[in-house]
Protein backbone atom coordinates (compact mmCIF):
# COMPACT_ATOMS: atom_id res chain seq x y z
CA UNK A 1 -1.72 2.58 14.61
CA UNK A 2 -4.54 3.39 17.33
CA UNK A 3 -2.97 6.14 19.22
CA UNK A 4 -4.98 8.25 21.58
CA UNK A 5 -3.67 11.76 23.26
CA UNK A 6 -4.90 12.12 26.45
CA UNK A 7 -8.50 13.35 26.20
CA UNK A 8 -8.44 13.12 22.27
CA UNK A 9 -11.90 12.86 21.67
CA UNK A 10 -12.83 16.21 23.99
CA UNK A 11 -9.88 17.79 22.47
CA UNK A 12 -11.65 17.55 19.07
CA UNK A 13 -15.13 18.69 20.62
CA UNK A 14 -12.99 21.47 22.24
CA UNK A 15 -11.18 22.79 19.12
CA UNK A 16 -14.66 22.27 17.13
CA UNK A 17 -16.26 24.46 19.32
CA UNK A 18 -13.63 26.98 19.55
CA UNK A 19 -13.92 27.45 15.77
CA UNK A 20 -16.99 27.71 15.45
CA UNK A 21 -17.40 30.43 18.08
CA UNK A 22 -14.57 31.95 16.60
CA UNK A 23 -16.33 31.87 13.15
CA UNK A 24 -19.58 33.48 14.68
CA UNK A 25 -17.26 36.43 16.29
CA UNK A 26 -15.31 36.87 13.70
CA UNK A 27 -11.76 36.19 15.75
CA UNK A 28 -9.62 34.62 12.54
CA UNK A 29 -6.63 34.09 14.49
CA UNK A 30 -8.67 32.07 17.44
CA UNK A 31 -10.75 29.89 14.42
CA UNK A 32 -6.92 29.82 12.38
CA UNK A 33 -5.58 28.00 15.61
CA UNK A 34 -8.93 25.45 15.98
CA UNK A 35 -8.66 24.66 12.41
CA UNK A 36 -4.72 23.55 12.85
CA UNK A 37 -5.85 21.77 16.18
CA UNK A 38 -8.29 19.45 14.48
CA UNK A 39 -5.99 18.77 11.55
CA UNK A 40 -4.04 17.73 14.13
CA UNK A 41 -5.97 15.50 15.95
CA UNK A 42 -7.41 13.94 13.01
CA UNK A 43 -4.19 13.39 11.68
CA UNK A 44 -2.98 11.18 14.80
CA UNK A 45 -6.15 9.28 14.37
CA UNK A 46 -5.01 8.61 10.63
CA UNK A 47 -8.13 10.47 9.08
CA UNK A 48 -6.12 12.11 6.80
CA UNK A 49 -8.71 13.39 4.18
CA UNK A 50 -10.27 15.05 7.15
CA UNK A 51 -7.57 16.98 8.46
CA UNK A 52 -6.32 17.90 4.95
CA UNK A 53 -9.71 20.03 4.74
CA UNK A 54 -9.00 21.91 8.11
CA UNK A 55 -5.43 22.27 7.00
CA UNK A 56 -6.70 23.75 3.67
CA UNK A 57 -9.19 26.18 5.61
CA UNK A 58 -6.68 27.22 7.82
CA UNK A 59 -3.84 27.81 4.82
CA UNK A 60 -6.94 30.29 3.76
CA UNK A 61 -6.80 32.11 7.44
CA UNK A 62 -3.16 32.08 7.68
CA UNK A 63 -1.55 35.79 7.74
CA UNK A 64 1.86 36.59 9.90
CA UNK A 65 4.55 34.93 9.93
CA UNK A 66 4.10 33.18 12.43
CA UNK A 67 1.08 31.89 11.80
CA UNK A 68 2.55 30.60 8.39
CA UNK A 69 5.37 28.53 10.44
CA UNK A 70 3.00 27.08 12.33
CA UNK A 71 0.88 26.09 9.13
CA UNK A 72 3.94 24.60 7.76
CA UNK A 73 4.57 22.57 10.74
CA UNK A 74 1.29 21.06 11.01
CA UNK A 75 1.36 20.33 7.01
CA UNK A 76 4.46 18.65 7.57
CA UNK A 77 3.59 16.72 10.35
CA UNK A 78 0.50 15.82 8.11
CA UNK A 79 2.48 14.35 5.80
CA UNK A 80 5.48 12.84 7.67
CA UNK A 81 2.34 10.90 9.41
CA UNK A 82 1.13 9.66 5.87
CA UNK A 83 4.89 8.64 4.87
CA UNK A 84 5.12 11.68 2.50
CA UNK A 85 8.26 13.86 1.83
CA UNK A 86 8.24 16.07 4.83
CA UNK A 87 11.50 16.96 6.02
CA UNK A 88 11.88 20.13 3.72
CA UNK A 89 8.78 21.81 5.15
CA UNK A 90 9.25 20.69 8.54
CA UNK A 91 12.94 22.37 8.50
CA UNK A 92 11.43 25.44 6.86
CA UNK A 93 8.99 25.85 9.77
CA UNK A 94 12.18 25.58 12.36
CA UNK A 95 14.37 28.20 10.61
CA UNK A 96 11.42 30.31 10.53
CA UNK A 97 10.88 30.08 13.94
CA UNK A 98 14.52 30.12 15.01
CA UNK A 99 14.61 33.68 13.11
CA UNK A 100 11.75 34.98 15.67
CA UNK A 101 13.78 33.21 18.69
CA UNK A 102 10.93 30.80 19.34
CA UNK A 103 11.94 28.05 21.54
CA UNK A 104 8.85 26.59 22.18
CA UNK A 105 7.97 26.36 18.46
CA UNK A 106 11.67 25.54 17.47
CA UNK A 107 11.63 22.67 19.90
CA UNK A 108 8.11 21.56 18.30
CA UNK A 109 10.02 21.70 14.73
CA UNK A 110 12.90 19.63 16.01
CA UNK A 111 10.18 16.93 17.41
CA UNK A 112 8.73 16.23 14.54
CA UNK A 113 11.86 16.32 12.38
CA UNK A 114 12.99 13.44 14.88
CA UNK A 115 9.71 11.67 13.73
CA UNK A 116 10.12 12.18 10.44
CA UNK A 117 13.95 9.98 10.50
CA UNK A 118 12.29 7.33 12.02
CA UNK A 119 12.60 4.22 11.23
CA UNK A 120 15.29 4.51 8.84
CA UNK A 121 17.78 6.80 10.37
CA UNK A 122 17.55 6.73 14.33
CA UNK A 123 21.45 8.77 14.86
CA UNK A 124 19.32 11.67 12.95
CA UNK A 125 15.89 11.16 15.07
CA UNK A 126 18.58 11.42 18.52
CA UNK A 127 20.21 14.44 17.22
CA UNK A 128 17.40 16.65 16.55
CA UNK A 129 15.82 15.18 20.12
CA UNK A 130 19.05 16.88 21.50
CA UNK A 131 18.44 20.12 19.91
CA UNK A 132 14.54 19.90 21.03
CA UNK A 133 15.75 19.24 24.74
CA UNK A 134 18.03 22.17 24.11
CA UNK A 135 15.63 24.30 23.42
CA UNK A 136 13.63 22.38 26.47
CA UNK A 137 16.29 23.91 28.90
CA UNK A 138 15.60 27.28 27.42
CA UNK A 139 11.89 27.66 28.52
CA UNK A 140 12.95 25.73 31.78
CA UNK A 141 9.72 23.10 31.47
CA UNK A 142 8.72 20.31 29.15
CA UNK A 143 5.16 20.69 29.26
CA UNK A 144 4.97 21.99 25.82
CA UNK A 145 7.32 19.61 24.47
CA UNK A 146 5.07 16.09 26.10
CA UNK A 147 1.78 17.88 24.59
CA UNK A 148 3.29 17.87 21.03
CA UNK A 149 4.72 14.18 21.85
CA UNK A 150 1.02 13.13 21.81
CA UNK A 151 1.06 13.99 18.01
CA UNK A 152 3.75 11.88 17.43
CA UNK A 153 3.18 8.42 17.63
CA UNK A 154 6.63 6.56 16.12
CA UNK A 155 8.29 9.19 18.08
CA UNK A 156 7.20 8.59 21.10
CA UNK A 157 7.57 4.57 20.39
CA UNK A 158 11.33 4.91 19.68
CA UNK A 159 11.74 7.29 23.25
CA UNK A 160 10.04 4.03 24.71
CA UNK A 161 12.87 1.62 22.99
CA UNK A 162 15.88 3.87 24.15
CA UNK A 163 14.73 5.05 27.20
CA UNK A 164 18.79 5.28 28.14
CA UNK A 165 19.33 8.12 25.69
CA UNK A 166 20.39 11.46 27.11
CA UNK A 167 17.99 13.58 25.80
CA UNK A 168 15.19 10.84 26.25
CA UNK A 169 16.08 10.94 29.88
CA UNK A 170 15.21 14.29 30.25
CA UNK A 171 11.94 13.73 28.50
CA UNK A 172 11.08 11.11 30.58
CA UNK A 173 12.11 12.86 33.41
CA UNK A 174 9.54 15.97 32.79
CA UNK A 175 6.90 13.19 32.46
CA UNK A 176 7.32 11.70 35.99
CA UNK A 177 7.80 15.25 36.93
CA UNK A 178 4.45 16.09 35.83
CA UNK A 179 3.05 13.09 37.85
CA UNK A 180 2.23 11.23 34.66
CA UNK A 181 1.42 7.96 35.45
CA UNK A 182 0.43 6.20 32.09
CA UNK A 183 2.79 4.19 30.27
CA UNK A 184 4.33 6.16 27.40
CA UNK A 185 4.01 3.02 25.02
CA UNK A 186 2.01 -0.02 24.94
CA UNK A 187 3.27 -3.00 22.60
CA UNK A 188 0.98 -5.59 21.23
CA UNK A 189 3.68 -8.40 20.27
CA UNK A 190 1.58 -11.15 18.14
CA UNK A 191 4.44 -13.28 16.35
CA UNK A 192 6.10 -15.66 17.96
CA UNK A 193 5.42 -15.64 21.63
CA UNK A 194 1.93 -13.21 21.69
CA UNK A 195 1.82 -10.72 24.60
CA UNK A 196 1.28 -7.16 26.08
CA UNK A 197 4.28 -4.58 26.50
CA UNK A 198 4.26 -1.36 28.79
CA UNK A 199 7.16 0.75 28.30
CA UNK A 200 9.08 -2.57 27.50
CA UNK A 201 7.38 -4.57 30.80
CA UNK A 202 5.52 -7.45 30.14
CA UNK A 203 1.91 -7.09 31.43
CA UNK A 204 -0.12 -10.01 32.92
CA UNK A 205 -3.07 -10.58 31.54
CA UNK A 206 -5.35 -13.19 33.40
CA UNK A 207 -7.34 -14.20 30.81
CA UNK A 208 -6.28 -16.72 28.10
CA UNK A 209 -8.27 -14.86 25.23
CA UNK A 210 -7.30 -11.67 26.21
CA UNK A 211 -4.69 -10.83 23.61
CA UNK A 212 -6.59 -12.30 21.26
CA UNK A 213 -9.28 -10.47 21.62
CA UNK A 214 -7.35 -7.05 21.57
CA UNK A 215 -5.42 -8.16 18.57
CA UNK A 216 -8.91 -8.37 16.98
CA UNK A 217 -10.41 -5.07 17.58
CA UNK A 218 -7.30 -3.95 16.58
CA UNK A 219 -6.98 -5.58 13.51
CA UNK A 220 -10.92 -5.98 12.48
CA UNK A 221 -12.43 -2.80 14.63
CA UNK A 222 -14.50 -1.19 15.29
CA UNK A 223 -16.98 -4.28 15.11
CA UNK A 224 -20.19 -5.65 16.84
CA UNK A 225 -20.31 -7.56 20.23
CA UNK A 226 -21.84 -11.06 17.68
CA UNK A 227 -19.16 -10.32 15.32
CA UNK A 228 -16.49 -10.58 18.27
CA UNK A 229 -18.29 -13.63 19.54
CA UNK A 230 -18.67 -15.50 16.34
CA UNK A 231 -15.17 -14.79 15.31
CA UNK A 232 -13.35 -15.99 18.65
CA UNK A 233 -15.94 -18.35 19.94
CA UNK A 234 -17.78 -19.65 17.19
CA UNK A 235 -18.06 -23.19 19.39
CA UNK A 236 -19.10 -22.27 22.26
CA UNK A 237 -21.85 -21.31 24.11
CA UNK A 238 -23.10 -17.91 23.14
CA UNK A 239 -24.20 -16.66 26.32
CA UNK A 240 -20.38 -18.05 28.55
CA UNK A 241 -18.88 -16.15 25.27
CA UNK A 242 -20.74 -12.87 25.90
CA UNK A 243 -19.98 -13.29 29.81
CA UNK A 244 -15.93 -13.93 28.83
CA UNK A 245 -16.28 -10.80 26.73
CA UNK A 246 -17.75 -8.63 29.68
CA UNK A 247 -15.22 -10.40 31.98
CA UNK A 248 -12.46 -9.45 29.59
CA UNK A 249 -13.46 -5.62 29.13
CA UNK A 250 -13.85 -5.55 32.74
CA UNK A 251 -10.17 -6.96 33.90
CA UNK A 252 -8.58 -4.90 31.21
CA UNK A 253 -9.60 -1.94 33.18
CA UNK A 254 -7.17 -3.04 35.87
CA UNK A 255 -3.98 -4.90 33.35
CA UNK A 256 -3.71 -1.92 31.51
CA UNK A 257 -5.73 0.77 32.46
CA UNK A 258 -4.60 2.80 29.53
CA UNK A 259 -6.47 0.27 27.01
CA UNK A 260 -10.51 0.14 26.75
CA UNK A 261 -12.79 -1.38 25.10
CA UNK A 262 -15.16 1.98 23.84
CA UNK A 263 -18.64 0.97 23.30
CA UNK A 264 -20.41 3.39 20.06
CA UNK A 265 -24.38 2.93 21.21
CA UNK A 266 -25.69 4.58 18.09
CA UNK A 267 -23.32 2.12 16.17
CA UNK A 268 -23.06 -1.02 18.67
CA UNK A 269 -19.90 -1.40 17.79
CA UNK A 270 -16.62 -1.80 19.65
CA UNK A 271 -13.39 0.07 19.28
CA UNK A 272 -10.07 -0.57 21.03
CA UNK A 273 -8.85 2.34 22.24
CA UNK A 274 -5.56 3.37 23.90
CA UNK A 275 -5.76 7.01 25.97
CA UNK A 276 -2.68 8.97 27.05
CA UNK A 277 -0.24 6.16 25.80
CA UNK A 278 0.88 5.37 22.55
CA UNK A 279 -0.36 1.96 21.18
CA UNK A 280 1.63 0.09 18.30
CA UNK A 281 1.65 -3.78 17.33
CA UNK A 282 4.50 -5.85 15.79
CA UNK A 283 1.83 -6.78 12.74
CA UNK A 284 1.04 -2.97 12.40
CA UNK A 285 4.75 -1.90 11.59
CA UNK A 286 5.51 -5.22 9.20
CA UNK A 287 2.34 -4.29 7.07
CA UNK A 288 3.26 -0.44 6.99
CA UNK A 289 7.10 -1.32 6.95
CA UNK A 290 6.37 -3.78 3.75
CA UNK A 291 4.34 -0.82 2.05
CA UNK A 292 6.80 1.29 2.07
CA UNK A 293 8.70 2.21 -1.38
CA UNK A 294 12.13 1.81 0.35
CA UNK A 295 14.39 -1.06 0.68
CA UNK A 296 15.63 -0.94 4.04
CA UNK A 297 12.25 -0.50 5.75
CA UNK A 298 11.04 -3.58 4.11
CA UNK A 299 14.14 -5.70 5.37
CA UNK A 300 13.14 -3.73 8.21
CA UNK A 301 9.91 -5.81 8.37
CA UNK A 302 11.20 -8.75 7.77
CA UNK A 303 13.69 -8.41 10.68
CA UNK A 304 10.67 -7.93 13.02
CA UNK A 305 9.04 -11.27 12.44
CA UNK A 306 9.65 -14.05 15.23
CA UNK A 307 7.62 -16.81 14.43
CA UNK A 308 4.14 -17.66 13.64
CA UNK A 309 0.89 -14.92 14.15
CA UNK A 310 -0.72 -15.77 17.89
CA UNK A 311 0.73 -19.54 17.54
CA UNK A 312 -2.01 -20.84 20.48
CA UNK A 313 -4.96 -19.33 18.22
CA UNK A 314 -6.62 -21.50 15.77
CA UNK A 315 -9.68 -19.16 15.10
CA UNK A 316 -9.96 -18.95 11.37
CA UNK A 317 -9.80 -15.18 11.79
CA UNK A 318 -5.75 -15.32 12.76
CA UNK A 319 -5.05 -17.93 10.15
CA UNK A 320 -6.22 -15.53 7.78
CA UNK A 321 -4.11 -12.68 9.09
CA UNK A 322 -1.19 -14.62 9.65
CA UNK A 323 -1.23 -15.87 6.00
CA UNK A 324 -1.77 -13.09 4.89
CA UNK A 325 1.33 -10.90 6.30
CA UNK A 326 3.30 -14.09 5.56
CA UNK A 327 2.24 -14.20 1.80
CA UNK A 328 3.26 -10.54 1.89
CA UNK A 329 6.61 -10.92 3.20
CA UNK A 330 7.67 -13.80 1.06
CA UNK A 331 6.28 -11.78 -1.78
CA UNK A 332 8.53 -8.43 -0.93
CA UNK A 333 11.53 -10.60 -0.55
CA UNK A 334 11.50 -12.75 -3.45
CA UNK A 335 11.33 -8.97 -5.28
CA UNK A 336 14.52 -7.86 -3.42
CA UNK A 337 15.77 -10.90 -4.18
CA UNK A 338 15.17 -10.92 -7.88
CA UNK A 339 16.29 -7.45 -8.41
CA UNK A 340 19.48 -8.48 -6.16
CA UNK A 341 20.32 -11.82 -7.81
CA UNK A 342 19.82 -9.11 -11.30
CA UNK A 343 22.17 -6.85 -10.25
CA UNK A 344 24.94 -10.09 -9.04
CA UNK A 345 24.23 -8.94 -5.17
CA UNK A 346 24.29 -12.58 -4.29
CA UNK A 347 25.65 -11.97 -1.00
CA UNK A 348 22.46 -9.92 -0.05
CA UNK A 349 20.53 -12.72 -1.58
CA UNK A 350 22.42 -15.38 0.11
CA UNK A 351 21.68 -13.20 3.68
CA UNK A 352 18.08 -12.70 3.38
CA UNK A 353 17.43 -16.23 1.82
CA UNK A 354 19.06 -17.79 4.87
CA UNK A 355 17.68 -16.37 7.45
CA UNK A 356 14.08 -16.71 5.96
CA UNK A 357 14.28 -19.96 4.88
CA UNK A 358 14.94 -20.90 8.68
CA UNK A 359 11.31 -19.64 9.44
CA UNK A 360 9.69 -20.46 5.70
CA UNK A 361 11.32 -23.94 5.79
CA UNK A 362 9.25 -25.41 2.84
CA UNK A 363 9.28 -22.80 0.39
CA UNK A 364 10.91 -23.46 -2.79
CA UNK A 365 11.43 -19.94 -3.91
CA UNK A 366 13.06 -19.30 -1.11
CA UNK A 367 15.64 -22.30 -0.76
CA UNK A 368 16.21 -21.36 -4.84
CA UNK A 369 17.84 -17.86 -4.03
CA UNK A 370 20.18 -19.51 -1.66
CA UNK A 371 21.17 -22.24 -3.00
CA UNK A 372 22.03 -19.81 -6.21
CA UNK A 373 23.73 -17.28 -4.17
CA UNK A 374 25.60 -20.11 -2.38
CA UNK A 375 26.63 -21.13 -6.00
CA UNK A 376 27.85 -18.07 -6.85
CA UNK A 377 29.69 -17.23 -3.84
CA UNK A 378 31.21 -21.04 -2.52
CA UNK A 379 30.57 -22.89 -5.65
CA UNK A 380 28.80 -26.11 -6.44
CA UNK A 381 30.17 -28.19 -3.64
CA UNK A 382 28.85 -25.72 -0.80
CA UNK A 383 25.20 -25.31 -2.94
CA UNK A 384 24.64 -29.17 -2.85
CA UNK A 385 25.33 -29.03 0.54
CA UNK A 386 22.84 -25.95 1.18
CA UNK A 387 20.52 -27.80 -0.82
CA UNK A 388 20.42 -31.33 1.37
CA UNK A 389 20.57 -29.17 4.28
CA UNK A 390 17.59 -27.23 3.24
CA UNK A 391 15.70 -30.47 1.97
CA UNK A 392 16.22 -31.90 5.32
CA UNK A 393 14.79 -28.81 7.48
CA UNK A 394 11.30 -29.08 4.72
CA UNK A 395 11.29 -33.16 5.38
CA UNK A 396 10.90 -32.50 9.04
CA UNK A 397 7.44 -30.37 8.43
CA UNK A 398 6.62 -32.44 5.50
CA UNK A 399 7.44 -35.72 6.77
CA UNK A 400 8.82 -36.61 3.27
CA UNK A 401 11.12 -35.56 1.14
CA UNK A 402 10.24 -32.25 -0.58
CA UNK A 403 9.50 -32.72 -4.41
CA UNK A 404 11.56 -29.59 -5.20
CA UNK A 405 14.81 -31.28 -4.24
CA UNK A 406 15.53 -32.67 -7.78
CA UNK A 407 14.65 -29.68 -9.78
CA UNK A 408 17.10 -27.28 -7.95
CA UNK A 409 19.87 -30.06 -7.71
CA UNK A 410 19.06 -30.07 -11.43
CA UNK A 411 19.43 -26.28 -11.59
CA UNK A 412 22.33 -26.47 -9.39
CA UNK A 413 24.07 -28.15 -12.42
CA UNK A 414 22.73 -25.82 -14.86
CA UNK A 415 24.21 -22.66 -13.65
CA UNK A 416 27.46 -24.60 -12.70
């Protein structure tokens, strides 16, 4: 997920040249602390090879105990970000930082131990936000606490979606405090109705192609100016689609002024890039959601699509895209499903089956599960009744009856 800290890419140059000055003096703890810096940004920036070698370098540098917490922290981090087992490192950094009464540092530890909950258990993410504010009330400022939010991406995205909670409050609070004047997360929603979020606002954006064209530097970037044309305008004029494009960059500045379009002259390519906000997309969590080795992240993903990928585009570009996630969600729930309907979980199969079958109408697979489940659970009477009901949702995108109606009524009767 593109997510830039404020001043990211000077913050890199910054801790780059700090190390190596600190490397020509010979001050290990000063080129210790770059080393953990970079790993840090490149983490955020999901160049995780990259910060593994600075992590690795500064395990090498590491002496006191503190300095080992803090290595342990920033390993964890590194690997909460990647989806990796985390937690027990993460809580061995706190309690050794809670031993040498650290509340800065414990607070840190509690932050990223609220990331590392999310998505799958929230009441966990809130409690150890309580303990960080805590801890936050200790030092009497949240300054340190917002400049370790900027590592923390889903965090900061969940503080956005309960902005209510007590301890979220108070975060908030320091931010406006601080005369921060950025959104804390922008939202690219691209199923179902497309459009632009700020801290849960809807953002006007005059242009028709503009979330189309974010969505694609997004997706595709960083890419060339003719690759951006050809993709989105491929019929029309080239020089009015290079003039849109300029127009678009240019009013973006002023919609969202968090968002840019960064030009790379030695590449001549464009990136979209979000500073001093956190940017996430609804397609960016179902693809990571649906990756994920665990059950209730992947229904998770399925929950979050709403209809059709950017419905008003019909560049070939977003037909691939959208078939693509689509293909991928059928795929992961027809394997719940199987392993489910295995098991004799035919409620869960009946649930899932349902609901998707009201958004994949026409998919045989699909209507299968339920009408099994329904079998299994109502008996015959309320699967035939599934079945037509199903048949006559497909026969309204079809225009005809689907051909799959009279092998499932015939496998109704087989597992009666």
């Amino acid at each position: 997920m593109p997510f830039c800290p404020r001043r990211t890419p000077e913050s890199g140059h910054r801790a780059g040249y700090a190390r190596e000055q600190a490397r020509t003096s010979g001050e290990t703890g000063t080129e210790y602390l770059a080393e953990l810096g970079l790993a840090s940004v490149l983490t955020v920036q999901a160049e995780y090879d990259a910060a593994r070698a600075h992590l690795l370098r500064a395990e090498h540098l590491s002496g006191n105990v503190w300095e080992q917490a803090l290595f342990a922290l920033r390993s964890g981090g590194w690997a909460a970000a990647q989806g990796q087992a985390a937690q027990p490192q993460l809580e061995a950094a706190r309690d050794a930082f809670t031993k040498l009464d650290l509340p800065r540092e414990m607070a840190w530890a509690e932050l990223h131990l609220a990331a590392c909950a999310l998505p799958a258990r929230p009441a966990e993410a809130l409690t150890a936000l309580r303990r960080a504010v805590n801890h936050r009330h200790r030092l009497g400022s949240g300054a340190s606490l917002l400049s370790e939010l900027r590592l923390l991406p889903s965090l900061v995205q969940f503080m956005a979606l309960h902005p209510t909670e007590p301890p979220i409050q108070t975060l908030l609070g320091d931010r406006r405090d601080m005369g921060i004047s950025e959104p804390l997360h922008l939202r690219l929603v691209t199923f179902g109705r497309a459009h632009l979020l700020a801290d849960g606002q809807e953002v006007q954006l005059r242009l028709k192609r503009m979330l189309e064209l974010l969505t694609f530097l997004l997706l595709r970037g960083p890419v060339s100016r003719d690759t951006i044309v050809l993709n989105l305008w491929p019929d029309d004029d080239p020089r009015k689609a290079v003039n849109y494009f300029h127009q678009a960059n240019h009013l973006l500045k002023s919609a969202a002024p968090a968002l840019r379009l960064a030009f790379d002259k030695k590449l001549a390519t464009y990136t979209l890039l979000c500073e001093g906000s956190v940017l996430s997309s609804d397609i960016g969590d179902i693809k990571r959601l649906l990756s994920a080795d665990d059950e209730n992240l992947q229904l998770r993903a399925l929950e979050l699509y709403t209809g059709p990928f950017l419905p008003q585009v019909e560049a070939q570009w977003a037909r691939e895209e959208g078939d693509s996630v689509e293909w991928s969600m059928i795929s992961t729930a027809l394997g719940l499903m199987a392993r489910w309907s295995r098991e004799g979980r035919y409620d869960k199969c009946k649930s899932l089956s349902r609901r998707l079958v009201e958004v994949f109408p026409c998919d045989e697979s699909l209507v299968e599960y339920l009408v099994e489940a329904t079998l299994h659970i109502d008996g015959s009477v309320a699967a035939q009744r599934t079945l037509l009901e199903a048949g006559g949702r497909a026969a309204l995108v079809l225009n005809q009856t689907p051909d799959w109606m009279g092998r499932l009524n015939t496998r109704i009767h087989q597992l009666n």
